[in-house]
Protein backbone atom coordinates (compact mmCIF):
# COMPACT_ATOMS: atom_id res chain seq x y z
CA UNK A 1 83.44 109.37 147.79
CA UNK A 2 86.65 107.54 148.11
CA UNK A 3 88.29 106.66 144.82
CA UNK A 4 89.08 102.98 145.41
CA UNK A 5 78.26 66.93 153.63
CA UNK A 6 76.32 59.89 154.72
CA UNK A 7 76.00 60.55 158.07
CA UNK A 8 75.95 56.74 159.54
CA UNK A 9 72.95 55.40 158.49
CA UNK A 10 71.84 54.72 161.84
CA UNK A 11 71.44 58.34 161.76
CA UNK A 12 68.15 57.79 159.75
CA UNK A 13 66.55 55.95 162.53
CA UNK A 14 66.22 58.90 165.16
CA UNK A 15 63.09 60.93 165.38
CA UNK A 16 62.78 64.12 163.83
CA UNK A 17 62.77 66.89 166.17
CA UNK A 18 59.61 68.36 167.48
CA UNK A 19 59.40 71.99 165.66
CA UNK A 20 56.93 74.04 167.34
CA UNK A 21 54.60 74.81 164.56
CA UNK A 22 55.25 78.57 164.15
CA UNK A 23 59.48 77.77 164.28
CA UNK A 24 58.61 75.13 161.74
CA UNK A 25 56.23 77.15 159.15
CA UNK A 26 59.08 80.24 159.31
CA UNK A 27 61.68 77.73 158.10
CA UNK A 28 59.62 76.93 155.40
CA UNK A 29 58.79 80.35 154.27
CA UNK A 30 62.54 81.34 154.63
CA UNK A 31 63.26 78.53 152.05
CA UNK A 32 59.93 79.35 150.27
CA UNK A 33 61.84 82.91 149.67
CA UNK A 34 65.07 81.71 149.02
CA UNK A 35 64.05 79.97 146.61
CA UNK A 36 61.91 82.88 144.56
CA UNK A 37 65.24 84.81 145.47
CA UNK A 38 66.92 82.21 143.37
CA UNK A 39 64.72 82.33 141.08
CA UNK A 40 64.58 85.46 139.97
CA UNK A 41 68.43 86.44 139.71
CA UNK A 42 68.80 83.28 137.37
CA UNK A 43 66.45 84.79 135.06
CA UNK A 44 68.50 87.67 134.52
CA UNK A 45 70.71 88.05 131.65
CA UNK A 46 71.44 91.57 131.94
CA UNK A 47 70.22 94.27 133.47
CA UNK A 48 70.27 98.20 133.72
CA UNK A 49 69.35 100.90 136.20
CA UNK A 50 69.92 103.99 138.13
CA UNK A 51 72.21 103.50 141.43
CA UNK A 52 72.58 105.44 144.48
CA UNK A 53 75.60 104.71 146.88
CA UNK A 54 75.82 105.56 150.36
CA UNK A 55 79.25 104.92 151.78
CA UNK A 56 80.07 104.21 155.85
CA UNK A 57 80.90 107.86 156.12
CA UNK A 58 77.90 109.59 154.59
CA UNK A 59 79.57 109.90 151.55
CA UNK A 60 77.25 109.87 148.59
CA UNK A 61 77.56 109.02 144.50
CA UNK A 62 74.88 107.83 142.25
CA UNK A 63 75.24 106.81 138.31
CA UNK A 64 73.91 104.12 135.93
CA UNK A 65 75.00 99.71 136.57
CA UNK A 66 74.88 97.65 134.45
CA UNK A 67 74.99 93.86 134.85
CA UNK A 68 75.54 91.15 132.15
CA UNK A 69 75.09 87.55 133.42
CA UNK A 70 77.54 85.67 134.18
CA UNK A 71 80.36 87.09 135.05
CA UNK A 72 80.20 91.30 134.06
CA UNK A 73 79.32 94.34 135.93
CA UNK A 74 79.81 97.67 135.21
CA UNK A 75 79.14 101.03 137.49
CA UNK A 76 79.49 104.06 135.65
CA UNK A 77 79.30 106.87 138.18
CA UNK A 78 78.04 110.82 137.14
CA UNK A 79 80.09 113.48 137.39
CA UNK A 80 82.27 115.06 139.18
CA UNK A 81 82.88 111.22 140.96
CA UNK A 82 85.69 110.22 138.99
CA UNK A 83 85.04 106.49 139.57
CA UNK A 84 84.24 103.66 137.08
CA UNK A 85 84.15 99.77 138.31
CA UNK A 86 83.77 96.92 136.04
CA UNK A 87 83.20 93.27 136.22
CA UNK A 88 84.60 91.02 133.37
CA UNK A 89 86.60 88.17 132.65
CA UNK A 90 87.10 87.48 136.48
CA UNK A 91 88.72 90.51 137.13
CA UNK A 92 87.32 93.85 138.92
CA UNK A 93 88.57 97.35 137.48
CA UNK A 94 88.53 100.26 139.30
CA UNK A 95 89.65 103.16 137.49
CA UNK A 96 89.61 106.86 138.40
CA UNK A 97 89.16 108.83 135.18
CA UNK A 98 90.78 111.89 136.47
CA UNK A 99 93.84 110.17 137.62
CA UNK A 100 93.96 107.37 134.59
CA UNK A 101 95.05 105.28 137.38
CA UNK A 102 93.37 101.39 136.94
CA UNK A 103 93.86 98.82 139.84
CA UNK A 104 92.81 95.41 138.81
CA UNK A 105 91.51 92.75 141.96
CA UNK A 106 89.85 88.95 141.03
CA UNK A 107 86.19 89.06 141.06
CA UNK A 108 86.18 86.01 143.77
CA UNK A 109 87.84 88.22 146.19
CA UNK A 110 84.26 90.60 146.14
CA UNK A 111 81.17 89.75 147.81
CA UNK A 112 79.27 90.80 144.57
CA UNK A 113 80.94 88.51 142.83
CA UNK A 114 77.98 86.28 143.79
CA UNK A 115 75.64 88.63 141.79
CA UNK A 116 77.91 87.51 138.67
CA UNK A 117 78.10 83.51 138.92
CA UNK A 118 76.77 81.37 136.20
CA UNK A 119 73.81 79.85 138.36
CA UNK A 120 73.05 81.78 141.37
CA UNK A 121 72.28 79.18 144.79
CA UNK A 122 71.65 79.65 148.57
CA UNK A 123 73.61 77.07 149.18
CA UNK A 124 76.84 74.72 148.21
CA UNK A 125 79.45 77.38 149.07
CA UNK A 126 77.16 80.24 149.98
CA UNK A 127 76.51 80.15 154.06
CA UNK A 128 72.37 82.49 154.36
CA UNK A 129 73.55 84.22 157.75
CA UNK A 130 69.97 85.82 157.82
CA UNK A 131 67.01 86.39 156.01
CA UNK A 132 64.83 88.97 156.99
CA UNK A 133 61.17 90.11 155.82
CA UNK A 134 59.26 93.60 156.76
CA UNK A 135 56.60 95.85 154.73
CA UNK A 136 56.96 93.62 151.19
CA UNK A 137 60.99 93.86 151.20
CA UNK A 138 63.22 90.89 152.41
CA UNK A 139 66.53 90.93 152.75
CA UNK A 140 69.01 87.81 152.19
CA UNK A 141 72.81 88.16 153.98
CA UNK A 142 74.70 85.73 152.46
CA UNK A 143 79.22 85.20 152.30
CA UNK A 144 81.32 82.21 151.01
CA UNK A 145 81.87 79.64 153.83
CA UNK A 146 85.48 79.10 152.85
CA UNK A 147 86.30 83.24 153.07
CA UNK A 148 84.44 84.83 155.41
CA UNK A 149 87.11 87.43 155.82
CA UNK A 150 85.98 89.01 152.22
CA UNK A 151 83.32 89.82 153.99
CA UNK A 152 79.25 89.50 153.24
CA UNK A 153 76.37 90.60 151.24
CA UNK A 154 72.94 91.51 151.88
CA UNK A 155 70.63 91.72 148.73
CA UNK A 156 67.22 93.18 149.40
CA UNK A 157 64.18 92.72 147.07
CA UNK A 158 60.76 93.85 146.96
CA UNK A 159 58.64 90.27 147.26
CA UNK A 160 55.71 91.45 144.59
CA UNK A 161 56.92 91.48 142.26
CA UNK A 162 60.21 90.00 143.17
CA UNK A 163 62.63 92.45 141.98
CA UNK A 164 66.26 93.43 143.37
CA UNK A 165 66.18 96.92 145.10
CA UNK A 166 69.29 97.73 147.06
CA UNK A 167 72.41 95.45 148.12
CA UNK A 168 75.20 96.61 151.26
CA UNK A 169 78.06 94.93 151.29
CA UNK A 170 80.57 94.71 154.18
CA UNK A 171 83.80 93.92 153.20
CA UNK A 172 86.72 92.45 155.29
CA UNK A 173 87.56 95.71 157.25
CA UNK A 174 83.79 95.73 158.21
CA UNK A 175 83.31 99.02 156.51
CA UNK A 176 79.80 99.16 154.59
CA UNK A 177 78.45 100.25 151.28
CA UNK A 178 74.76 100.60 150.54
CA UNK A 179 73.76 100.77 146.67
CA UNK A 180 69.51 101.24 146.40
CA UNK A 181 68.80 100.68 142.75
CA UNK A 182 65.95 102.57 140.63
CA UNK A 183 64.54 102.52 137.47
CA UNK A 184 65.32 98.67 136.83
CA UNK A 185 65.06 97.19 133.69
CA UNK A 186 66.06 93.84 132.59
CA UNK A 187 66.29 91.98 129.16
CA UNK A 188 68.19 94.28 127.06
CA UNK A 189 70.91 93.73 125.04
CA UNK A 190 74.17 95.57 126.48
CA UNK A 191 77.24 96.43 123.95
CA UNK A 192 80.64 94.00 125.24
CA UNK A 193 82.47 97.16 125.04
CA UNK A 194 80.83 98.17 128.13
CA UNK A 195 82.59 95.53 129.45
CA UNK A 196 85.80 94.93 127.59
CA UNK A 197 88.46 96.95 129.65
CA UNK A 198 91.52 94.61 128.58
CA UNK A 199 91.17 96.45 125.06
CA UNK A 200 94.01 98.68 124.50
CA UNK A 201 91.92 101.36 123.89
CA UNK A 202 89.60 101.07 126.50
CA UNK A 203 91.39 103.53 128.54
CA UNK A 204 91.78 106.04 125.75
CA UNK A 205 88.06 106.08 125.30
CA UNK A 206 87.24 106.48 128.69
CA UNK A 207 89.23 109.54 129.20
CA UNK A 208 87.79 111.61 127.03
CA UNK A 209 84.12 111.48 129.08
């Protein structure tokens, strides 16, 4: 693995385009999803489970994430992967234990950082590029209109029950990271320390794992 908006009201007088039917009841099971997508991640507070991440190249990791909502993430990778990454306070860690060497990046500049908002929405600033359905998984691509250059995300859930499975995100460089998630659970009460890497001892701590 490597380490790192009236319209003129006259508007409201045209007729509304003919749909054929099966165009028309898609669209409405695409929103019909999005919807249940949204859903779902607003009713997570936190959340724990087992990761495995694929990189571009093959390479492979896996550990434990953890996400508290809004706003913190945390991937603790397994051994020998040197690699931790943390959410919090708008800022994304990435530390590599072996090298005590932390590089610090806003959370708005990730594509996961729409994972971490406050309320979660398929719309507003959030263009859907695609949503896709096939043998009970969908899959949602989504990037902020106003930066498409960070690149995009595509979460992908199991529809029943609706739970989140596996994300890939392509960042700006177009190079792409798959994580599939396992064992999820959701509800539990995570320490803040997991979190709180702008203690002074937070790095102390973490070296001695």
């Amino acid at each position: 693995m490597k380490r790192r908006s009236l319209m003129a009201a006259g508007l409201a007088l045209l007729p509304l385009p003919a749909f054929p039917r099966p165009a028309l009841a898609q669209a409405t099971a695409q929103q019909d999803l999005l919807r249940r997508a949204e859903a779902y991640l607003n009713s997570i507070t936190t959340l724990r489970a087992r990761f495995l991440q694929i990189a571009q190249n093959g390479a492979a990791a896996e550990g434990t994430a953890f996400i508290a909502r809004p706003g913190r993430m945390r991937f603790d990778y397994d051994p020998p992967e040197p690699l931790l990454l943390i959410a919090s306070d708008g800022q994304f860690l990435y530390y590599d234990r072996e090298l005590r060497q932390p590089s610090i990046v806003p959370v708005s500049s990730t594509p996961l950082a729409f994972l971490l908002r406050e309320r979660i929405s398929f719309g507003g600033d959030i263009e859907v590029l695609g949503v896709e359905r096939q043998g009970g998984l969908a899959g949602i691509t989504v990037r902020r209109k106003d930066a498409p250059s960070e690149g995009q995300l595509t979460l992908i859930f199991s529809e029943n029950p609706m739970e989140l499975r596996q994300w890939v995100v392509v960042d700006g460089q177009g190079r792409q990271t798959r994580v599939t998630l396992t064992a999820v659970e959701t509800g539990m009460t995570l320490p803040r320390r997991l979190f709180t890497f702008n203690d002074p001892g937070f790095f102390e701590n973490e070296g001695r794992r």
